[in-house]
Every structure is written in C-alpha cells, then in structure tokens.
N, C-alpha and C. Protein backbone atom coordinates (compact mmCIF):
# COMPACT_ATOMS: atom_id res chain seq x y z
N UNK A 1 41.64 -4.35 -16.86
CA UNK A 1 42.70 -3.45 -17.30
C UNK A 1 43.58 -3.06 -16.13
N UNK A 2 44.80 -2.95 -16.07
CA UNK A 2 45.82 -2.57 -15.16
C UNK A 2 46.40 -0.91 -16.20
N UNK A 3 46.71 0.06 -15.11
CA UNK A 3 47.60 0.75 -15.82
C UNK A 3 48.88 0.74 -14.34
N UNK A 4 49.72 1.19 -15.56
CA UNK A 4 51.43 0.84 -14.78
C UNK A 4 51.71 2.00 -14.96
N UNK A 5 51.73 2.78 -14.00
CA UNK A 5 52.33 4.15 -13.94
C UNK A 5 53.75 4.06 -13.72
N UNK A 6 55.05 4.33 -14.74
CA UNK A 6 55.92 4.48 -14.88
C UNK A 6 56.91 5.87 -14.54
N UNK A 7 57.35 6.72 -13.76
CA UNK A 7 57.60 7.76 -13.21
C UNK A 7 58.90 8.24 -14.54
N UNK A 8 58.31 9.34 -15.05
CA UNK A 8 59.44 10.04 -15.69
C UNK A 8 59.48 9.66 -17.20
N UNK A 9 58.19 8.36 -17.92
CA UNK A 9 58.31 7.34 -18.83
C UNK A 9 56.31 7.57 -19.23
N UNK A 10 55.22 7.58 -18.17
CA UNK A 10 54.13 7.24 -18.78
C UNK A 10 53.43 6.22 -18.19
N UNK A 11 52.14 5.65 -18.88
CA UNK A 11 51.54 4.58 -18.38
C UNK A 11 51.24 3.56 -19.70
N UNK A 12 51.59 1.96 -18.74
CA UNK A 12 51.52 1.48 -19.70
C UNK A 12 50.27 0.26 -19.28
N UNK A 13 48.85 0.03 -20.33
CA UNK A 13 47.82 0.32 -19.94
C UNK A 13 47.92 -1.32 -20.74
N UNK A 14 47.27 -2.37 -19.67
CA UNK A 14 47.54 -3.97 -20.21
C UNK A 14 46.06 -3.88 -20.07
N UNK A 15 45.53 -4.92 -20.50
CA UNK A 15 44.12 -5.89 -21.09
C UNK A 15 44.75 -7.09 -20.26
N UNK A 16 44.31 -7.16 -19.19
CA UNK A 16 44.26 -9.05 -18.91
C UNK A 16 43.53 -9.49 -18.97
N UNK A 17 44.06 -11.10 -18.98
CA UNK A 17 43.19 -12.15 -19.72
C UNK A 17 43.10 -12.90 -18.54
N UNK A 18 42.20 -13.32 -18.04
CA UNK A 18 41.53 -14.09 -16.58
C UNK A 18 40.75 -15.62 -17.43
N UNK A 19 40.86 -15.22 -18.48
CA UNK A 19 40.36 -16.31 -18.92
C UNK A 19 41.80 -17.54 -19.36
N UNK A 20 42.75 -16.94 -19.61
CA UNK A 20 43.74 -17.62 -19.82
C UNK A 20 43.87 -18.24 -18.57
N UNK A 21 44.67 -17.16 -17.90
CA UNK A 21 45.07 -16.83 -16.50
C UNK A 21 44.52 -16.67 -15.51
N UNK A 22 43.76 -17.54 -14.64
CA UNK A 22 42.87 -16.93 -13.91
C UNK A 22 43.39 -16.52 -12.45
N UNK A 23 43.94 -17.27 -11.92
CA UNK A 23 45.27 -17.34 -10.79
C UNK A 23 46.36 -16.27 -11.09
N UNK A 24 46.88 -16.05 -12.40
CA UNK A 24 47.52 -15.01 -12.41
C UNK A 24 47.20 -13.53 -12.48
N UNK A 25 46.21 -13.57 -12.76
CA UNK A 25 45.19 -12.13 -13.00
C UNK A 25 44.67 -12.02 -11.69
N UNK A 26 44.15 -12.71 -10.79
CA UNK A 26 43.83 -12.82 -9.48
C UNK A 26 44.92 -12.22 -8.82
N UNK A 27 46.07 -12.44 -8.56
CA UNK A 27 47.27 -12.55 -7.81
C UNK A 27 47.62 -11.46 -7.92
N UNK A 28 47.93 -10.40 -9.82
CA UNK A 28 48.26 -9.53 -10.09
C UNK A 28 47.56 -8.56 -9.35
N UNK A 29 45.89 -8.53 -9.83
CA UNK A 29 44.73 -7.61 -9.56
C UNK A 29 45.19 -7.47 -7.66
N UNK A 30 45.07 -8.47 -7.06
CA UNK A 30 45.18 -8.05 -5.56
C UNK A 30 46.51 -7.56 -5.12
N UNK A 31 47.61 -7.98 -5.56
CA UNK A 31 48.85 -7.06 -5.49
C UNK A 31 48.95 -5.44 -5.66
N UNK A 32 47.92 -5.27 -6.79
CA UNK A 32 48.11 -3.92 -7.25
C UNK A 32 47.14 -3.05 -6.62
N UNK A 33 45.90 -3.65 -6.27
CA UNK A 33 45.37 -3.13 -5.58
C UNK A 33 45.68 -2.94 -3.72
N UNK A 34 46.52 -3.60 -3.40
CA UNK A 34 46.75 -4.08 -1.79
C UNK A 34 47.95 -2.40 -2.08
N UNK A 35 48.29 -1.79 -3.02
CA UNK A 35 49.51 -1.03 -3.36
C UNK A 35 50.76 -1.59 -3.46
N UNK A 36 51.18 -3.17 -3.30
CA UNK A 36 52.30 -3.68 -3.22
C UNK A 36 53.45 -3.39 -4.72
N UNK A 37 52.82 -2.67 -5.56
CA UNK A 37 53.65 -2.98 -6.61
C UNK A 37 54.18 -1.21 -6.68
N UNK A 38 53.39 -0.50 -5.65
CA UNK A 38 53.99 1.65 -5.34
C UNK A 38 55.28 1.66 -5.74
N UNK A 39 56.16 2.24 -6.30
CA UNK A 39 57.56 2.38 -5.84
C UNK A 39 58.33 1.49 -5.99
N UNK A 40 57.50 0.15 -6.66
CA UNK A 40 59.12 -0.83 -7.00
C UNK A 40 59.28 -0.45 -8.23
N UNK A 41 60.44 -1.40 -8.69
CA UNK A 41 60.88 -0.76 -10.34
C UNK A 41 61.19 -2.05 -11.21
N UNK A 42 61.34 -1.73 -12.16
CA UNK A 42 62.09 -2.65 -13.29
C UNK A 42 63.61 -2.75 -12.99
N UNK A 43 63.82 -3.95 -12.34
CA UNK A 43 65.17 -4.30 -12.11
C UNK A 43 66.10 -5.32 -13.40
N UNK A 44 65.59 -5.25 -13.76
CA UNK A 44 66.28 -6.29 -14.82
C UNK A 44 65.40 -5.89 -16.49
N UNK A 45 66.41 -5.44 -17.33
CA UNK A 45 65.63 -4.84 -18.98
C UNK A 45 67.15 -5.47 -19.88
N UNK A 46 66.28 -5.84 -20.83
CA UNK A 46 67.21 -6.45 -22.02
C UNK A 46 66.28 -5.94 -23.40
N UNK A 47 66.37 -5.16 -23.42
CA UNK A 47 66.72 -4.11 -24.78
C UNK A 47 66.30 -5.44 -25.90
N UNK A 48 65.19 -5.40 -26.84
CA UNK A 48 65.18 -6.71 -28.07
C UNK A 48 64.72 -8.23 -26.66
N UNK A 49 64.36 -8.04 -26.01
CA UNK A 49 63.76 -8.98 -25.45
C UNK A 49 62.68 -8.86 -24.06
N UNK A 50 62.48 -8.17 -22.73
CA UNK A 50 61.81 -7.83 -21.92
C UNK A 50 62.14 -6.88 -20.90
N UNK A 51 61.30 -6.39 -20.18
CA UNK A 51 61.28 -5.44 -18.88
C UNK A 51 60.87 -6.02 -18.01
N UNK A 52 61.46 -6.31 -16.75
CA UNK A 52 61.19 -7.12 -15.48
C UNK A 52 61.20 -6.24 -14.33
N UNK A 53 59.60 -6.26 -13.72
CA UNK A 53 60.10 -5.33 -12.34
C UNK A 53 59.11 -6.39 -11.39
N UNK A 54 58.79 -5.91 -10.55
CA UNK A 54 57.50 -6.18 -9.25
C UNK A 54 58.27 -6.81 -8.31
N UNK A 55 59.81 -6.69 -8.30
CA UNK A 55 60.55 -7.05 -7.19
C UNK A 55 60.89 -6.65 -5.46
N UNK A 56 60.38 -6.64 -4.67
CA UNK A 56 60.40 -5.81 -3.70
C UNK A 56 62.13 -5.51 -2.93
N UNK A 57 62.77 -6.26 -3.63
CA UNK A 57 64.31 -6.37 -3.18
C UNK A 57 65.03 -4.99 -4.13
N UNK A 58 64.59 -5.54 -5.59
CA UNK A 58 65.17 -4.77 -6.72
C UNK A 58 66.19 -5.53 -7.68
N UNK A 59 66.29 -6.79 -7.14
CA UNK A 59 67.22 -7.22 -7.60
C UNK A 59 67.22 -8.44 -8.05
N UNK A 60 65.50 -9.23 -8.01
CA UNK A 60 64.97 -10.47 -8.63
C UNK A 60 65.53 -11.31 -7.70
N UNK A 61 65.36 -11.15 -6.42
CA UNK A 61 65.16 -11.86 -5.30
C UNK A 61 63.96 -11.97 -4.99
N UNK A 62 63.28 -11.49 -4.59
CA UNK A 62 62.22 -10.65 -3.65
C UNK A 62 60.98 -11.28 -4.17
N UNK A 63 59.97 -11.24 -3.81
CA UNK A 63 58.59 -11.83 -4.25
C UNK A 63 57.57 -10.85 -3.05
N UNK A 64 56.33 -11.56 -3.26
CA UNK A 64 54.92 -11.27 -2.53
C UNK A 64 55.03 -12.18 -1.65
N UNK A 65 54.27 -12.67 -0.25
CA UNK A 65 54.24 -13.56 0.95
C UNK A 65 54.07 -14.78 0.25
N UNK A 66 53.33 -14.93 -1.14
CA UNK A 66 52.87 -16.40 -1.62
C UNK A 66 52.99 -16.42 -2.74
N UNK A 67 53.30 -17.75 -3.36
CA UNK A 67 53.41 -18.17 -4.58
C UNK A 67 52.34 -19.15 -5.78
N UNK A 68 51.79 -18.84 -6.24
CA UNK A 68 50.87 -19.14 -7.64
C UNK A 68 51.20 -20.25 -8.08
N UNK A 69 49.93 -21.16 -8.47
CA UNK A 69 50.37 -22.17 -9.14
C UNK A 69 50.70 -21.77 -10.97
N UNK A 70 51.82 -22.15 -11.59
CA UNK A 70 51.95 -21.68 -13.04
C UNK A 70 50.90 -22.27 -14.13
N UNK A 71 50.53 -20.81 -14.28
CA UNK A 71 49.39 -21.31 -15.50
C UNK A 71 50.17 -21.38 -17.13
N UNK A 72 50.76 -22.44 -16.79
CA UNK A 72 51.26 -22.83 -18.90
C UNK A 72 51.70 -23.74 -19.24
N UNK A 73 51.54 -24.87 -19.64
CA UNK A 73 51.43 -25.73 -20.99
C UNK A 73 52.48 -26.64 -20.09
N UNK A 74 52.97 -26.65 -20.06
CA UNK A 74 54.36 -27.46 -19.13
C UNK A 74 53.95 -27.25 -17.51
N UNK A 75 53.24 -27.12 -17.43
CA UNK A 75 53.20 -27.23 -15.88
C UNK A 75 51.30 -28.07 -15.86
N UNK A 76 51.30 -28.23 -16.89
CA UNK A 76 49.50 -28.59 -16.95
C UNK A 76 48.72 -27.73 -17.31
N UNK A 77 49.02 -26.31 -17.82
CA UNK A 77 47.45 -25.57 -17.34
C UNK A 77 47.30 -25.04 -19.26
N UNK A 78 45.96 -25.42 -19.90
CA UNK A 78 46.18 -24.71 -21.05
C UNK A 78 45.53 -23.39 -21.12
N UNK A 79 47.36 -22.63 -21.42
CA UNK A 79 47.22 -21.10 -21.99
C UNK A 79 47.61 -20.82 -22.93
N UNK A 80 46.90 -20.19 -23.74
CA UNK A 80 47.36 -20.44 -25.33
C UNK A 80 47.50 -19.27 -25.66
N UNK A 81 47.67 -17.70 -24.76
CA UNK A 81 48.93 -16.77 -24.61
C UNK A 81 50.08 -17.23 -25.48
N UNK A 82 50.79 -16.03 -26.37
CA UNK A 82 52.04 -16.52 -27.36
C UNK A 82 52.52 -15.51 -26.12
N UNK A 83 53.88 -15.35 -26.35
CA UNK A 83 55.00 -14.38 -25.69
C UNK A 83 55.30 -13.82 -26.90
N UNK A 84 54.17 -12.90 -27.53
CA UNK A 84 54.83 -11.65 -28.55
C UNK A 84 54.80 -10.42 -28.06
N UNK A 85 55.66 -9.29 -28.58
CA UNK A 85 55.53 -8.17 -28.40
C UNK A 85 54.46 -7.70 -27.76
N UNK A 86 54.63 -7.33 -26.40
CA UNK A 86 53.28 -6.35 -26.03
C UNK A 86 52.71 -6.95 -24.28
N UNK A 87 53.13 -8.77 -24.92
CA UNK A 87 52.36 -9.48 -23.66
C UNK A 87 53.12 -9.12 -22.28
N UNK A 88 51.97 -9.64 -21.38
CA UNK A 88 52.79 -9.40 -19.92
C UNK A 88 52.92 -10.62 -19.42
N UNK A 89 53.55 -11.29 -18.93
CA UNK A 89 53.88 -12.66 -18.17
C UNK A 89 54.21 -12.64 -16.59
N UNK A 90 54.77 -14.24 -16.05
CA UNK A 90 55.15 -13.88 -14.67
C UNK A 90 56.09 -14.44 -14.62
N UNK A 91 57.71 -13.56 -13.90
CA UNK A 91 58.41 -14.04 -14.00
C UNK A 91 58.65 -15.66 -12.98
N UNK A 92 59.62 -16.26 -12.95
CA UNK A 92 59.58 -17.59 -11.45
C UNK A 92 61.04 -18.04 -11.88
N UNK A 93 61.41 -19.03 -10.82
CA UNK A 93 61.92 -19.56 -10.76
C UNK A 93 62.85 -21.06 -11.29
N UNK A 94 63.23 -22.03 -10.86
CA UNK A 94 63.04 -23.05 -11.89
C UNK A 94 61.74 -24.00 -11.71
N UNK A 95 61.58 -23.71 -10.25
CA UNK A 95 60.03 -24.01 -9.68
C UNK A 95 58.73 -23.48 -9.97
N UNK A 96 58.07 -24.58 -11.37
CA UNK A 96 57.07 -23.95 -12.05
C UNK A 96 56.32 -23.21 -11.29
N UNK A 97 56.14 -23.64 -9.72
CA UNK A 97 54.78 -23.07 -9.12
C UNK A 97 55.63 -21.50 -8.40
N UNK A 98 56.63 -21.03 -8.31
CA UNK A 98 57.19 -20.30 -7.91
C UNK A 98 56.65 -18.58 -8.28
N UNK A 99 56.17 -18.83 -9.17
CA UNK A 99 55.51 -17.05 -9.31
C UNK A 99 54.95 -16.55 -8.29
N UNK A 100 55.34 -15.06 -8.24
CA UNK A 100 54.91 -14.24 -6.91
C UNK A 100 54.35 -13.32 -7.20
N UNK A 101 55.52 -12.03 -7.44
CA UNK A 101 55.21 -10.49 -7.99
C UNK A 101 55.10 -10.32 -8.85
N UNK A 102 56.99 -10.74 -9.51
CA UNK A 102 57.71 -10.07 -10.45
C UNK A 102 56.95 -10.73 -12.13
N UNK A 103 56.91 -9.68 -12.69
CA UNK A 103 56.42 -9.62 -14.10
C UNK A 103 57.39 -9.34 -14.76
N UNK A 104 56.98 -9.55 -16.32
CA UNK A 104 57.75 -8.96 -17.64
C UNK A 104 57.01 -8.60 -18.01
N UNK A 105 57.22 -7.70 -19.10
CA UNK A 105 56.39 -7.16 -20.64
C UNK A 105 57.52 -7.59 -21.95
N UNK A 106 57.34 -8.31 -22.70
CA UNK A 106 58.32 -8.47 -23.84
C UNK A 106 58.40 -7.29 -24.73
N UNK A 107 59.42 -6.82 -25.37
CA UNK A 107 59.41 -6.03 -26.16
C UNK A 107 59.81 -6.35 -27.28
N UNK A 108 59.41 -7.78 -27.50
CA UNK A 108 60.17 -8.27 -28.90
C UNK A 108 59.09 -9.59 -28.82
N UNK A 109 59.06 -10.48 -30.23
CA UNK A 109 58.35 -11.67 -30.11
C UNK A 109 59.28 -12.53 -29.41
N UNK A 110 58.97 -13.64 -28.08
CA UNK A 110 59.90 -14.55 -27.74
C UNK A 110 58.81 -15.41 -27.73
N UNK A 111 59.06 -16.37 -28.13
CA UNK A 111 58.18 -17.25 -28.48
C UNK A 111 58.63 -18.83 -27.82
N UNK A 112 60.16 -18.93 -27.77
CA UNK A 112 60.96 -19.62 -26.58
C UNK A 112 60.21 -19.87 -25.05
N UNK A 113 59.78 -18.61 -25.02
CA UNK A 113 58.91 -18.71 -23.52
C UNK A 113 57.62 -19.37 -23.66
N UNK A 114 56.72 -19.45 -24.92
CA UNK A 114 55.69 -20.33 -24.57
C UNK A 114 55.50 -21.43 -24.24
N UNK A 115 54.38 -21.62 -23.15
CA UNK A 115 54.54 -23.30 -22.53
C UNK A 115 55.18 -23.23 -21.63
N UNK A 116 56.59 -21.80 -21.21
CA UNK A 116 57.08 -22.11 -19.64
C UNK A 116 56.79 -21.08 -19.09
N UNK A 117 55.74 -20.34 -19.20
CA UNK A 117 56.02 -18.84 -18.74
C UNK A 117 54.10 -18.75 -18.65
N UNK A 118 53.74 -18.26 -17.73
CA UNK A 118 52.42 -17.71 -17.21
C UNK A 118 52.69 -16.29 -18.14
N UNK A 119 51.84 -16.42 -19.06
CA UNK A 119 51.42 -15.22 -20.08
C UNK A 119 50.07 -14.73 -19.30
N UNK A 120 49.58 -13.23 -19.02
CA UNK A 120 48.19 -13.29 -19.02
C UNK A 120 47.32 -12.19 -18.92
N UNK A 121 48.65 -11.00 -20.20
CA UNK A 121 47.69 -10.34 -20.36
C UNK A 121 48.56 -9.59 -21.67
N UNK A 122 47.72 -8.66 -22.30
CA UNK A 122 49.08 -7.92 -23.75
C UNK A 122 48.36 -6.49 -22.93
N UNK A 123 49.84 -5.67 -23.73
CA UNK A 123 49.80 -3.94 -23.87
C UNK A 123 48.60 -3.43 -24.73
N UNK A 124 47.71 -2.77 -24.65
CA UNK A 124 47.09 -2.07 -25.34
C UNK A 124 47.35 -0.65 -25.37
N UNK A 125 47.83 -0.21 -24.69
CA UNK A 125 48.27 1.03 -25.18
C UNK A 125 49.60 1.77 -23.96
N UNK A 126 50.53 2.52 -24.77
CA UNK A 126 52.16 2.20 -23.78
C UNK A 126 52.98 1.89 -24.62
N UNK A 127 52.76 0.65 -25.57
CA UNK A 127 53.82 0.27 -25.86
C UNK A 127 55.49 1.10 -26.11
N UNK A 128 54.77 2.03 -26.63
CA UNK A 128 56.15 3.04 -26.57
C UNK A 128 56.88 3.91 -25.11
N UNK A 129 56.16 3.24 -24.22
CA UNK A 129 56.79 3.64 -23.00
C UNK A 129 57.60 2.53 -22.67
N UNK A 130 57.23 1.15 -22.92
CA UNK A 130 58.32 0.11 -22.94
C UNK A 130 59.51 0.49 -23.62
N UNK A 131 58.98 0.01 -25.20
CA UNK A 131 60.49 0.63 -25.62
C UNK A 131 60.92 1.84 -25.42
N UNK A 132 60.78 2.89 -24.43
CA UNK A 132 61.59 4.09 -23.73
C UNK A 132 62.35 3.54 -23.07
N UNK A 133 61.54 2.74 -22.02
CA UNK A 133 62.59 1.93 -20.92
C UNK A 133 63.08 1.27 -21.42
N UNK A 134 63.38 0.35 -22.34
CA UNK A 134 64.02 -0.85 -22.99
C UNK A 134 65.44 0.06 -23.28
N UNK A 135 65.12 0.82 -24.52
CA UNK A 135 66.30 2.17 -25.14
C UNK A 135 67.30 2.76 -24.12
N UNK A 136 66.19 3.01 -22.61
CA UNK A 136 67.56 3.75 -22.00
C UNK A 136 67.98 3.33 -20.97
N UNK A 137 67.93 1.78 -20.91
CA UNK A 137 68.14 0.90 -19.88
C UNK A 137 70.22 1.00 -20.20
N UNK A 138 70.76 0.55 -19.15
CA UNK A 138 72.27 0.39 -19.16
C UNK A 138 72.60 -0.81 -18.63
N UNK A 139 72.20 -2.04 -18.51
CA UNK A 139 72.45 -3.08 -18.40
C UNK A 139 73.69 -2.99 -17.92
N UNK A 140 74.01 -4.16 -16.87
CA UNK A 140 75.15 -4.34 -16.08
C UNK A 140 75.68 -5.37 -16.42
N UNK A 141 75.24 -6.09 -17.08
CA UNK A 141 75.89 -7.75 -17.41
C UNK A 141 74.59 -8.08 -18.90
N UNK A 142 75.18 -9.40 -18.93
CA UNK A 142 74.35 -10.12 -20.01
C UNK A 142 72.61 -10.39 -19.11
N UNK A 143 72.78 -10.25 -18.06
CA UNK A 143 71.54 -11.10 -17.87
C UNK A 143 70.49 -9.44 -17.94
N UNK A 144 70.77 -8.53 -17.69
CA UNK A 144 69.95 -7.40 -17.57
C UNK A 144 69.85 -6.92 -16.35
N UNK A 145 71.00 -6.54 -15.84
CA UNK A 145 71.18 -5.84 -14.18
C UNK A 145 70.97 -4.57 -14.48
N UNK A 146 69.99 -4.15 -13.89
CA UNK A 146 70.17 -2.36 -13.30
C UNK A 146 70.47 -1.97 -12.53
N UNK A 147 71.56 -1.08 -12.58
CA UNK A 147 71.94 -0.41 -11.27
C UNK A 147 70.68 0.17 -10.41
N UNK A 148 70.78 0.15 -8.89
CA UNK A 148 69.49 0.52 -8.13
C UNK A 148 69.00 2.24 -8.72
N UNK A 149 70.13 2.69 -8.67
CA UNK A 149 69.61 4.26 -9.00
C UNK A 149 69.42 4.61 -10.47
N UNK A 150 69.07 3.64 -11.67
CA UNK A 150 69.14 3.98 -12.44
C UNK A 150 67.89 3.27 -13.27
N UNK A 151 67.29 2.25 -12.20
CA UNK A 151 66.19 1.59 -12.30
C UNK A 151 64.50 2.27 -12.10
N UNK A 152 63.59 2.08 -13.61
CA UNK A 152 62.48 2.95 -13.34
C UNK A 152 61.63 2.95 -12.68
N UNK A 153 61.02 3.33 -12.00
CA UNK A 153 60.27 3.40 -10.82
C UNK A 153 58.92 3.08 -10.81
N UNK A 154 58.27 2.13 -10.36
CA UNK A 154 56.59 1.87 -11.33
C UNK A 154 55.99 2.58 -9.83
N UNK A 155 55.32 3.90 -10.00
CA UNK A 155 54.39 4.98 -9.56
C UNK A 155 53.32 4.08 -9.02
N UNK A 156 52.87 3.12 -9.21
CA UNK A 156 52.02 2.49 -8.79
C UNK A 156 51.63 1.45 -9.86
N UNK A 157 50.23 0.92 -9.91
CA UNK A 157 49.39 0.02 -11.09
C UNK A 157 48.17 0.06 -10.64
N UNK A 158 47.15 0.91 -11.59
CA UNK A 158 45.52 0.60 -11.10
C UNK A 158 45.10 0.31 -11.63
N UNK A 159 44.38 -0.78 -10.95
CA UNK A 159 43.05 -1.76 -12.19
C UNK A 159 41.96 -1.15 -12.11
N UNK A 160 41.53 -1.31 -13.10
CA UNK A 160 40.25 -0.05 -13.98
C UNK A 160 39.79 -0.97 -14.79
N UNK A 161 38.40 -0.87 -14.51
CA UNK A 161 37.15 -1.89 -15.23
C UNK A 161 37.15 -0.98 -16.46
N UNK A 162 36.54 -2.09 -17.57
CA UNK A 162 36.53 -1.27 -18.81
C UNK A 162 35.38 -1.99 -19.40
C-alpha cells in the first residue's frame, strides 16, 4: 500500500500490484521511501482522463537518477493491469524502457493505454481526492500544463504494509 499525501486535497491510498509489476512497484516503493517524491506535485491534470506528478522539474522533464525496464504487453512483459478508473501507471517517454518517477492515476477508463503503459497498482480509497484535483485543475494548453503555483503538492507517499 502507498498513501499519497496530497496538501490541501487528502490522501490517496493505492494497493500495488508487484505481482503485475514487479520492477515498477520496486522503483515506486524505494522512491517513496528514499522521500524523493516530498514536495513534488502533479504537473500535468486533464480533467476526464489523468493526474501526472513525481516530476522533480514540475514540468515532465525531470525523472529519478535511473530508468525501469517497461512492464507491458508491447514492450514484452505480461501485465494484464486495464487503465480504468482508479489505476496508477508510469508515465515515459517514447522509449519503452524510459520510466523513472513520474506517475498517473486515471480518472476515467482509458483503455488506449493498455499494452503501452506500466499499470501497477489501483486506488482503494481517495478516489475522490483525484477527482478534487482533476475539477480544480486550470490547464494551460491541451496537453495538461499547470501553472507552477497552482500545481498540488504531494506532502509526501508512505508505504504501509497491510
């Protein structure tokens, strides 16, 4: 279990799956525990589709020192993770193996993303702190820009055995 302390919004409390994901749950778990994910935010939200933060730039540049091999369906690895409402994924590049930090949570079914997207874990409880952030996001463009000062702040993430 991860919880995502969201500043001003709540916690939003994921179930990962290590069995899907084992590299990505690895990667996540030591990020969050090393504190690397304190104080960054959701830089990028599209309202009817996902919340993207774990950027250390803010601006979906930025990553962790190393990059993950992608666990999904198109890159070789079988994860049979859907991208519906709730799940958490990793965001990357066009370079399957490119995952670092940055995550999503979908707030809608996208189902487009299965097979390219490291799924590897769902919301169990939060969900309505997503769609808070989703609702009062102000997007800067089509792709989902947040302005820096208007971007939510993730308080931290602690993994908690359950």
């Amino acid at each position: 279990m991860a919880d995502i302390v969201v500043k001003d919004y709540g916690t939003i409390q994921v179930a990962l799956d290590p069995k899907e994901a084992p590299l990505t749950c690895q990667n996540f778990i030591e990020l969050a525990n090393d504190g690397f994910y304190d104080n960054l935010t959701f830089h990028r939200i599209m309202k009817g589709f996902m919340i993207q933060g774990g950027d250390p730039n803010g601006d979906g540049t930025g990553g962790s020192e190393k990059t993950i091999q992608g666990e999904f369906q198109s890159n070789g690895v079988d994860n049979k993770l859907a991208h519906e409402r709730g799940t958490i994924s990793m965001a990357r590049s066009s370079d399957p193996n490119s995952a670092s930090s940055q995550f999503f949570i979908c707030d809608a079914d996208d189902p487009f993303l299965d097979g390219d997207y490291a799924a590897f874990g769902h919301v169990v409880k939060g969900m309505d702190v997503v769609d808070k952030i989703a609702s009062d996001a102000k997007p800067l463009d089509n792709n989902g820009t947040i302005a820096k000062d208007e971007q939510p702040v993730i308080e931290t993430i602690q993994i908690t055995e359950e």
